[in-house]
PDB file of N, CA and C in Angstrom:
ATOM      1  N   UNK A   1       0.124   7.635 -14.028  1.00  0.00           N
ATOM      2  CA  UNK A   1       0.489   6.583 -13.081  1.00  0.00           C
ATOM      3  C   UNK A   1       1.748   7.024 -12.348  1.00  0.00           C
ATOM      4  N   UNK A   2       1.748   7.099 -10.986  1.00  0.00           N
ATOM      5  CA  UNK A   2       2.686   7.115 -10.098  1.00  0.00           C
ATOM      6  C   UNK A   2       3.188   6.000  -9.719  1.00  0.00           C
ATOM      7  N   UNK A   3       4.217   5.652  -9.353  1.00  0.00           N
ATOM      8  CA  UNK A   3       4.726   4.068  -8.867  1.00  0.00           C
ATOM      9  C   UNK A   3       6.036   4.265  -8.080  1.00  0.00           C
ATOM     10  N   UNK A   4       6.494   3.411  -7.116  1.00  0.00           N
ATOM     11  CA  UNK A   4       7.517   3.231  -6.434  1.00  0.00           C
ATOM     12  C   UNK A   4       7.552   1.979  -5.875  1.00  0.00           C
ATOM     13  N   UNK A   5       8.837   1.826  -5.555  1.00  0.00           N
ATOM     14  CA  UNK A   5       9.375   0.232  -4.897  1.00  0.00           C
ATOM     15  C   UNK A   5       9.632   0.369  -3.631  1.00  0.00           C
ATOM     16  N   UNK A   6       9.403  -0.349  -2.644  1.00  0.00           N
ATOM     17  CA  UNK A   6       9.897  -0.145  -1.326  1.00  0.00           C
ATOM     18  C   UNK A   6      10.405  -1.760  -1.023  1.00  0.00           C
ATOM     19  N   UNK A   7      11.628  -1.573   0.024  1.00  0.00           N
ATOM     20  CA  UNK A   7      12.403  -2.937  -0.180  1.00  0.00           C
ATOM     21  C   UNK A   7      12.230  -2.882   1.815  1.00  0.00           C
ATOM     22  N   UNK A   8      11.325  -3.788   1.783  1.00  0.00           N
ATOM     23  CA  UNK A   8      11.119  -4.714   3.151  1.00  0.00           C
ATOM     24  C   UNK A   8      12.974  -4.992   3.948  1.00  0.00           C
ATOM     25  N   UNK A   9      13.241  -4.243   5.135  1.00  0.00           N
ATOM     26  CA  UNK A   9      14.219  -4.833   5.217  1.00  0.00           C
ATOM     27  C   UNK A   9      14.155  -6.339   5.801  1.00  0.00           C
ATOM     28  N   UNK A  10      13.907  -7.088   5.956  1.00  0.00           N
ATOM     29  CA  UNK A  10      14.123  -8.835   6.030  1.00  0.00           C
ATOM     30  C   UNK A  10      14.260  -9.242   4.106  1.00  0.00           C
ATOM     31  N   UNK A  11      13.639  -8.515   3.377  1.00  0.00           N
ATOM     32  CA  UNK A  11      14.230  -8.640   2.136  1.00  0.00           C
ATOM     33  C   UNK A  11      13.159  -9.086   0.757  1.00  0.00           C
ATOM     34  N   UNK A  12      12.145  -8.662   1.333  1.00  0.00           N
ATOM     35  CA  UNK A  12      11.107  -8.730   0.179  1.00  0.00           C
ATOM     36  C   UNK A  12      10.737  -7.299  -0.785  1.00  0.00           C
ATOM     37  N   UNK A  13      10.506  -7.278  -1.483  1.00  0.00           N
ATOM     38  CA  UNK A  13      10.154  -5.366  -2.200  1.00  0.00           C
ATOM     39  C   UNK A  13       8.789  -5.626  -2.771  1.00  0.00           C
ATOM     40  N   UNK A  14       7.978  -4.573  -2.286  1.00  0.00           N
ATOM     41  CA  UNK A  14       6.520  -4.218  -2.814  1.00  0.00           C
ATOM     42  C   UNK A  14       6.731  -3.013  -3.852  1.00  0.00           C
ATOM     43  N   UNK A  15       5.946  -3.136  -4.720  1.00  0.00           N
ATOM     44  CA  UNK A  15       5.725  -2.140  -5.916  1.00  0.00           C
ATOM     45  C   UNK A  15       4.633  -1.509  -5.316  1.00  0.00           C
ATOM     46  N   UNK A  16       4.439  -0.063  -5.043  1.00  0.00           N
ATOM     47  CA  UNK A  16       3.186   0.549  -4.903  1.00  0.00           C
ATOM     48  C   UNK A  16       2.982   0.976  -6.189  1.00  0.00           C
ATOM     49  N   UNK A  17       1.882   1.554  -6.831  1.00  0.00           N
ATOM     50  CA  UNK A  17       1.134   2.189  -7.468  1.00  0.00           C
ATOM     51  C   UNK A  17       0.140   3.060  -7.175  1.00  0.00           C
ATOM     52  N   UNK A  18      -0.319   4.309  -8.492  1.00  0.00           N
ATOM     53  CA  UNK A  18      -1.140   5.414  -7.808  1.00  0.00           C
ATOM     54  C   UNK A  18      -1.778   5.658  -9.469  1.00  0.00           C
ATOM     55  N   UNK A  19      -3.184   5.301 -10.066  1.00  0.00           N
ATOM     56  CA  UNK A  19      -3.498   5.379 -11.088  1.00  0.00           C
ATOM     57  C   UNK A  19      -4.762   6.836 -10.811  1.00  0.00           C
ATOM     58  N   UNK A  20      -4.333   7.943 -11.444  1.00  0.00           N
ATOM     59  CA  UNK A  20      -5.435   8.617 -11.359  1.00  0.00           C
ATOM     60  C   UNK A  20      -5.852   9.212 -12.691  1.00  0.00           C
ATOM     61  N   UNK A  21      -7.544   9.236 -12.766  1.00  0.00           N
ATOM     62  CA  UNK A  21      -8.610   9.230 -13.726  1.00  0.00           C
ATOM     63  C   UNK A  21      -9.242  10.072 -13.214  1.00  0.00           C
ATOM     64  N   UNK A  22      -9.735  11.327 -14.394  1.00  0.00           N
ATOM     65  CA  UNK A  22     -10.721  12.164 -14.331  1.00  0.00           C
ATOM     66  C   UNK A  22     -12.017  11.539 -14.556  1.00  0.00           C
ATOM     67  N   UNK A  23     -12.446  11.949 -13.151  1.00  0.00           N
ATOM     68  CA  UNK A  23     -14.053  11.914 -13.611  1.00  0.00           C
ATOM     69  C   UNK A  23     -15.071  12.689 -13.157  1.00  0.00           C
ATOM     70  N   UNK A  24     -16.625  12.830 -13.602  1.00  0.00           N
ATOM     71  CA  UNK A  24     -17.848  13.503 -13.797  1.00  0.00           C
ATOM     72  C   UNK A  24     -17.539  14.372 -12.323  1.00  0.00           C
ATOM     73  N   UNK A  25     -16.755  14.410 -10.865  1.00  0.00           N
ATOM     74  CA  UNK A  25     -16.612  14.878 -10.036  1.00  0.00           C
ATOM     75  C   UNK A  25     -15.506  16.037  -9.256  1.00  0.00           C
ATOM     76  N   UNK A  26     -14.363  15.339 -10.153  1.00  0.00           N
ATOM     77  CA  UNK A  26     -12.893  15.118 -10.063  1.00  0.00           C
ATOM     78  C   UNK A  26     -11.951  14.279 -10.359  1.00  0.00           C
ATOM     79  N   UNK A  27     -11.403  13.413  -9.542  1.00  0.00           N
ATOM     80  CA  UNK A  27     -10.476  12.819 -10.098  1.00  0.00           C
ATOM     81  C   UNK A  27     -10.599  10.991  -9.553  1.00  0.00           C
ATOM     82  N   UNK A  28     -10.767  10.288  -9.723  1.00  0.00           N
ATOM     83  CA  UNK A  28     -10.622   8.977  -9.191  1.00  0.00           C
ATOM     84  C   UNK A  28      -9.020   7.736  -9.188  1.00  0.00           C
ATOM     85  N   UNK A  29      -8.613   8.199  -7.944  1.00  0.00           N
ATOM     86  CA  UNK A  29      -7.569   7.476  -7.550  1.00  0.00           C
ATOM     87  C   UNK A  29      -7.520   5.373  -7.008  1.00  0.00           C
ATOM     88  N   UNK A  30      -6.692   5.137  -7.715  1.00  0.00           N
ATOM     89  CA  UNK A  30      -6.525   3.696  -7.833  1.00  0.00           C
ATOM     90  C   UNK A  30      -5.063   3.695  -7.874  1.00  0.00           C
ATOM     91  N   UNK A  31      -5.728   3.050  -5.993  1.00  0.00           N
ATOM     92  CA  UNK A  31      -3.865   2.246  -5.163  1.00  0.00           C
ATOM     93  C   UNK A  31      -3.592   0.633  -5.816  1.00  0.00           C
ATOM     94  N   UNK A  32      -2.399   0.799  -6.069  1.00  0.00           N
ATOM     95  CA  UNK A  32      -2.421  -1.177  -5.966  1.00  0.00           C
ATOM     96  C   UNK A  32      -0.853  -1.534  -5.492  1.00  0.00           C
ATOM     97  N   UNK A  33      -0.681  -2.424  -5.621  1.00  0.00           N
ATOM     98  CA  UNK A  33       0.560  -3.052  -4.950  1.00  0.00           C
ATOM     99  C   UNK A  33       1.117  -4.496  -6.181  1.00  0.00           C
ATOM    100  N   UNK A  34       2.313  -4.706  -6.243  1.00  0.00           N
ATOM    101  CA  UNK A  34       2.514  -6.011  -6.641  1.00  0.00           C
ATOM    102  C   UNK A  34       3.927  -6.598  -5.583  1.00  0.00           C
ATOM    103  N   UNK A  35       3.599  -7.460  -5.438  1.00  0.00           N
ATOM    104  CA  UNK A  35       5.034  -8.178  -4.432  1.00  0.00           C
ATOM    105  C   UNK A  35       5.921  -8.438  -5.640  1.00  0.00           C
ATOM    106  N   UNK A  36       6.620  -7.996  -5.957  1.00  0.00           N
ATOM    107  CA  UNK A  36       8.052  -7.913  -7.190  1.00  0.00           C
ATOM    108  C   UNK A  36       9.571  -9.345  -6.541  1.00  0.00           C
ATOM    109  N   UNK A  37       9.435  -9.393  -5.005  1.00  0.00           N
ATOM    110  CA  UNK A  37      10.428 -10.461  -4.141  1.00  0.00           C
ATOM    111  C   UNK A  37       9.953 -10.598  -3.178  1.00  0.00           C
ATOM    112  N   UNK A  38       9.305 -11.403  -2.771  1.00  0.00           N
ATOM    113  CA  UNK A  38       8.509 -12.054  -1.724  1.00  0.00           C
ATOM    114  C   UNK A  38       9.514 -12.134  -0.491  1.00  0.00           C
ATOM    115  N   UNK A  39       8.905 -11.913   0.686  1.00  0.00           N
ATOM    116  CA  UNK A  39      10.048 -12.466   1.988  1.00  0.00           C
ATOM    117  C   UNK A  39      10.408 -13.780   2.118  1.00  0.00           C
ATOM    118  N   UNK A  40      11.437 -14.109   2.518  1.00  0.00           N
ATOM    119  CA  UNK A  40      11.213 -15.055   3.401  1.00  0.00           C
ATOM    120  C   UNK A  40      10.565 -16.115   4.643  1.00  0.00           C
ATOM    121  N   UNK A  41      11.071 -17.073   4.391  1.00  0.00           N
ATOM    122  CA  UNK A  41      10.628 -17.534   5.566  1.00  0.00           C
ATOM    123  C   UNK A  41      10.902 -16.775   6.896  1.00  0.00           C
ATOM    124  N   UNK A  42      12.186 -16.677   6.927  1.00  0.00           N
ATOM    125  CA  UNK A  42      12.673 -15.988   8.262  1.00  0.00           C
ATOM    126  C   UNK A  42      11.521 -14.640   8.401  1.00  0.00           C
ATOM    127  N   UNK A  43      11.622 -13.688   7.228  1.00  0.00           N
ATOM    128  CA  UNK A  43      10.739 -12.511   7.291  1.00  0.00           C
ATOM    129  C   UNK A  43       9.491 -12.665   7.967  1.00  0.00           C
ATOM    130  N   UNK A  44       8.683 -13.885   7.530  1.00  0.00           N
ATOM    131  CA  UNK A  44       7.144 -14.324   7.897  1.00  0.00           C
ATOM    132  C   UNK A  44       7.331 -14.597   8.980  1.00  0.00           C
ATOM    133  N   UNK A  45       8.594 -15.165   9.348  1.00  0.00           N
ATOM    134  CA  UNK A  45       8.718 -15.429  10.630  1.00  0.00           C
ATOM    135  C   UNK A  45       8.536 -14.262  11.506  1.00  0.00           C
ATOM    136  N   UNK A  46       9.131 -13.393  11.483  1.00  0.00           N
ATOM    137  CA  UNK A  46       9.463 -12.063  12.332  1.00  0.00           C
ATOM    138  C   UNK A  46       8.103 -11.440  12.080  1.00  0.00           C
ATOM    139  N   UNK A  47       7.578 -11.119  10.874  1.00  0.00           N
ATOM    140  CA  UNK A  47       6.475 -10.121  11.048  1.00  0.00           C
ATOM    141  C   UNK A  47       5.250 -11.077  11.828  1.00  0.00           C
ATOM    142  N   UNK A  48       4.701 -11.874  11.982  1.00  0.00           N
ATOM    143  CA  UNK A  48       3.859 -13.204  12.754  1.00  0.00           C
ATOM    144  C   UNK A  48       4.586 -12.736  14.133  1.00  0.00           C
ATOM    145  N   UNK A  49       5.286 -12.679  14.549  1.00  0.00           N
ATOM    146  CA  UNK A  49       6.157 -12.870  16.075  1.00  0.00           C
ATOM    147  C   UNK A  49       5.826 -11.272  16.410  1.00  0.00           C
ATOM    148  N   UNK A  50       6.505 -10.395  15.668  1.00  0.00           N
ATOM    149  CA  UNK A  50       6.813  -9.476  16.343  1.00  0.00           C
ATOM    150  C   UNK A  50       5.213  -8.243  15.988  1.00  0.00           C
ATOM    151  N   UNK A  51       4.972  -8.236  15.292  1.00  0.00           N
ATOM    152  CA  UNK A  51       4.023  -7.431  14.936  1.00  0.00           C
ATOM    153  C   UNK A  51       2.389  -7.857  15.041  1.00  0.00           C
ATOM    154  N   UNK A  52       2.332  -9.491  15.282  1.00  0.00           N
ATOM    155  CA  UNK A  52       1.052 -10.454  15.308  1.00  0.00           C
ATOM    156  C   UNK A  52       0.368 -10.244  13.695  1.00  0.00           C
ATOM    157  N   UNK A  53       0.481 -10.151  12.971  1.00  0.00           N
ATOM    158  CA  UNK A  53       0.317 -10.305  11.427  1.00  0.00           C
ATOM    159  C   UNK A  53      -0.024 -11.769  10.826  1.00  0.00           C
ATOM    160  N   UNK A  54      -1.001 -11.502  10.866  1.00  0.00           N
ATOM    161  CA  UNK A  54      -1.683 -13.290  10.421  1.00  0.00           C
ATOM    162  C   UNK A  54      -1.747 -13.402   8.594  1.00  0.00           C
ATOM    163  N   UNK A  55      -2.625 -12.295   8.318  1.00  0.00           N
ATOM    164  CA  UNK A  55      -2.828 -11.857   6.901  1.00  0.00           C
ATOM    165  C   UNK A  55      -2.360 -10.939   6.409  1.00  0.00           C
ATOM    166  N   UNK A  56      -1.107 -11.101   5.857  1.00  0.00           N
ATOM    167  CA  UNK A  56      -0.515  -9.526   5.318  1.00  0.00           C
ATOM    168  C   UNK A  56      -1.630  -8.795   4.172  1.00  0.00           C
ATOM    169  N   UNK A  57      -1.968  -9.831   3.304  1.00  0.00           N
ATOM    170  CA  UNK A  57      -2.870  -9.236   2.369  1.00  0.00           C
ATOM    171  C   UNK A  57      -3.787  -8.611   3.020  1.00  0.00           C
ATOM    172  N   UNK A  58      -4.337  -8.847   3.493  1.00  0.00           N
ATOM    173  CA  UNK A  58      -5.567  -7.818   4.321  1.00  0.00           C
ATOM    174  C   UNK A  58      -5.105  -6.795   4.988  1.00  0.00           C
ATOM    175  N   UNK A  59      -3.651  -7.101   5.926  1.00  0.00           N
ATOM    176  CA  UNK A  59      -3.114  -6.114   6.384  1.00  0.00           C
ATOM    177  C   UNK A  59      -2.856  -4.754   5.034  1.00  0.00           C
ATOM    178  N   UNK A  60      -2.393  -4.802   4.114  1.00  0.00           N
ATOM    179  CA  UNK A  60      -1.878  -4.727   3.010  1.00  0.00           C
ATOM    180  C   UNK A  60      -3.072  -3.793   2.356  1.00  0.00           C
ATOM    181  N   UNK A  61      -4.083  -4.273   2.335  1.00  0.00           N
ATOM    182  CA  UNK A  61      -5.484  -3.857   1.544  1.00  0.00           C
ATOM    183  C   UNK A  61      -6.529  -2.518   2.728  1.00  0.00           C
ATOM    184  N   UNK A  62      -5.898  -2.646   3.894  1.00  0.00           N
ATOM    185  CA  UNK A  62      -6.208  -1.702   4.929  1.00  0.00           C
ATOM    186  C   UNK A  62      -5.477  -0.631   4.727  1.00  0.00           C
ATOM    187  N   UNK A  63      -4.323  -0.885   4.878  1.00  0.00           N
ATOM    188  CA  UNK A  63      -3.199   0.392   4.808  1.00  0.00           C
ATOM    189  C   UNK A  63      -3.694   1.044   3.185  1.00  0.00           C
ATOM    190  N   UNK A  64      -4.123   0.581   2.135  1.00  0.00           N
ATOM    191  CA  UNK A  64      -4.044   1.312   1.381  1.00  0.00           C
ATOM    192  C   UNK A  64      -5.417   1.945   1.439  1.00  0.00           C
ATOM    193  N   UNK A  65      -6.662   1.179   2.377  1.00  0.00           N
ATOM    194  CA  UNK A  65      -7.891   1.719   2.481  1.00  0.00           C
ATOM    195  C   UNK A  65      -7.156   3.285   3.158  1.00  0.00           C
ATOM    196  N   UNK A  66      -7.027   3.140   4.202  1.00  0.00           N
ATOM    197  CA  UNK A  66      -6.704   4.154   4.985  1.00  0.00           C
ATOM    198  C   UNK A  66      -5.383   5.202   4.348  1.00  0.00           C
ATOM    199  N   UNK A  67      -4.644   5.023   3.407  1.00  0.00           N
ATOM    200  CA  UNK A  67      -3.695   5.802   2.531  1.00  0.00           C
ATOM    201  C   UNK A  67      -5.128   6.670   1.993  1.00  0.00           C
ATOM    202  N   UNK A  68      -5.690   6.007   0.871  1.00  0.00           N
ATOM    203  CA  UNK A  68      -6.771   6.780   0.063  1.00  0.00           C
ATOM    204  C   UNK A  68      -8.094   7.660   0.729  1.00  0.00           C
ATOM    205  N   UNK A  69      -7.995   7.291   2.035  1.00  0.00           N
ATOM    206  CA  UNK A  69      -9.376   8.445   2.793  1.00  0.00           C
ATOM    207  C   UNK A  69      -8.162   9.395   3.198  1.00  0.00           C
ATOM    208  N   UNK A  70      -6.916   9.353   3.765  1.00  0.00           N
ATOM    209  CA  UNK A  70      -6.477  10.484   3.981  1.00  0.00           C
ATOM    210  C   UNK A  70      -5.893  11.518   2.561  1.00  0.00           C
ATOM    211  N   UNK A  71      -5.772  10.714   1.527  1.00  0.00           N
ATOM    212  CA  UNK A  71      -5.133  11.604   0.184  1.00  0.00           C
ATOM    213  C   UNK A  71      -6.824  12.669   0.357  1.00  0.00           C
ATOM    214  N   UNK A  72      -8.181  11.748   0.394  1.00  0.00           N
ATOM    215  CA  UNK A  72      -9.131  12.304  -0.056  1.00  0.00           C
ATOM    216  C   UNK A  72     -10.033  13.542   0.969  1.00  0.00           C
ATOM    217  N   UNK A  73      -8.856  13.497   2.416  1.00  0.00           N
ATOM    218  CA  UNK A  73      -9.511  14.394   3.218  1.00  0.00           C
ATOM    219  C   UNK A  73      -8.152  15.742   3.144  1.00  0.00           C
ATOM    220  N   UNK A  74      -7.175  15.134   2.311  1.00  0.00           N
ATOM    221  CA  UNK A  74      -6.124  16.519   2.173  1.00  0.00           C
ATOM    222  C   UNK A  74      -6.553  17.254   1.185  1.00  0.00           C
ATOM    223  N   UNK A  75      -6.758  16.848   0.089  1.00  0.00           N
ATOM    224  CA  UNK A  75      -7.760  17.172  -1.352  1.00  0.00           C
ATOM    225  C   UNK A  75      -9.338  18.273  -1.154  1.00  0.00           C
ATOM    226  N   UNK A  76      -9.744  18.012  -0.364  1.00  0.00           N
ATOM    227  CA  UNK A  76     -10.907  18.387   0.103  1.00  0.00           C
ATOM    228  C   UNK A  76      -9.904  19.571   0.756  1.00  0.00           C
ATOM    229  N   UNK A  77      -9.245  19.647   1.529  1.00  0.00           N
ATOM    230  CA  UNK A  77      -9.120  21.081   2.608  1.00  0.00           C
ATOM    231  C   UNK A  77      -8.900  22.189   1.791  1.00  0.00           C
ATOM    232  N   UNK A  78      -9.369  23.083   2.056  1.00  0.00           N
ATOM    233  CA  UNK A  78      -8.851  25.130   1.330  1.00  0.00           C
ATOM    234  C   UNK A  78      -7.306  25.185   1.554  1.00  0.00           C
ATOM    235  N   UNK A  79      -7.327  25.582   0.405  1.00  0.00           N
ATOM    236  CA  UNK A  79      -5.904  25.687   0.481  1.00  0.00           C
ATOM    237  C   UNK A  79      -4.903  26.784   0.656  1.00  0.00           C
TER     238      UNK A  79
END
């Protein structure tokens, strides 16, 4: 397990995570996240305004779709 904290500056911190498992192919990678300090109001405020962010969770669950096809197209290249 890999893990790190990243601290939102308006003032919330996400925990990433990186769980990887051998299997019958290679290796099977599992992203996750936990919100450890939630933003603020003000924060929700700003990311809604400035960025148009309706659903962070979904926003949230994309970025890590798209994290894991690029780990899995660097993995794949000759090295």
């Amino acid at each position: 397990m890999f893990a790190f904290e990243r601290t939102e500056w308006i003032g919330g911190i996400l925990r990433w995570g990186y769980q990887f498992e051998p299997d019958a192919t290679g290796t099977t990678v599992t992203e996750s996240y936990e919100v450890t300090k939630p933003l603020n109001a003000f924060g929700w405020f700003l990311i809604g305004t400035l960025y148009g962010l309706k659903d962070r969770k979904t926003d949230l669950r994309q970025g890590m779709t798209e994290t894991l096809e690029r780990l899995a197209v660097m993995v794949r290249q000759p090295a």
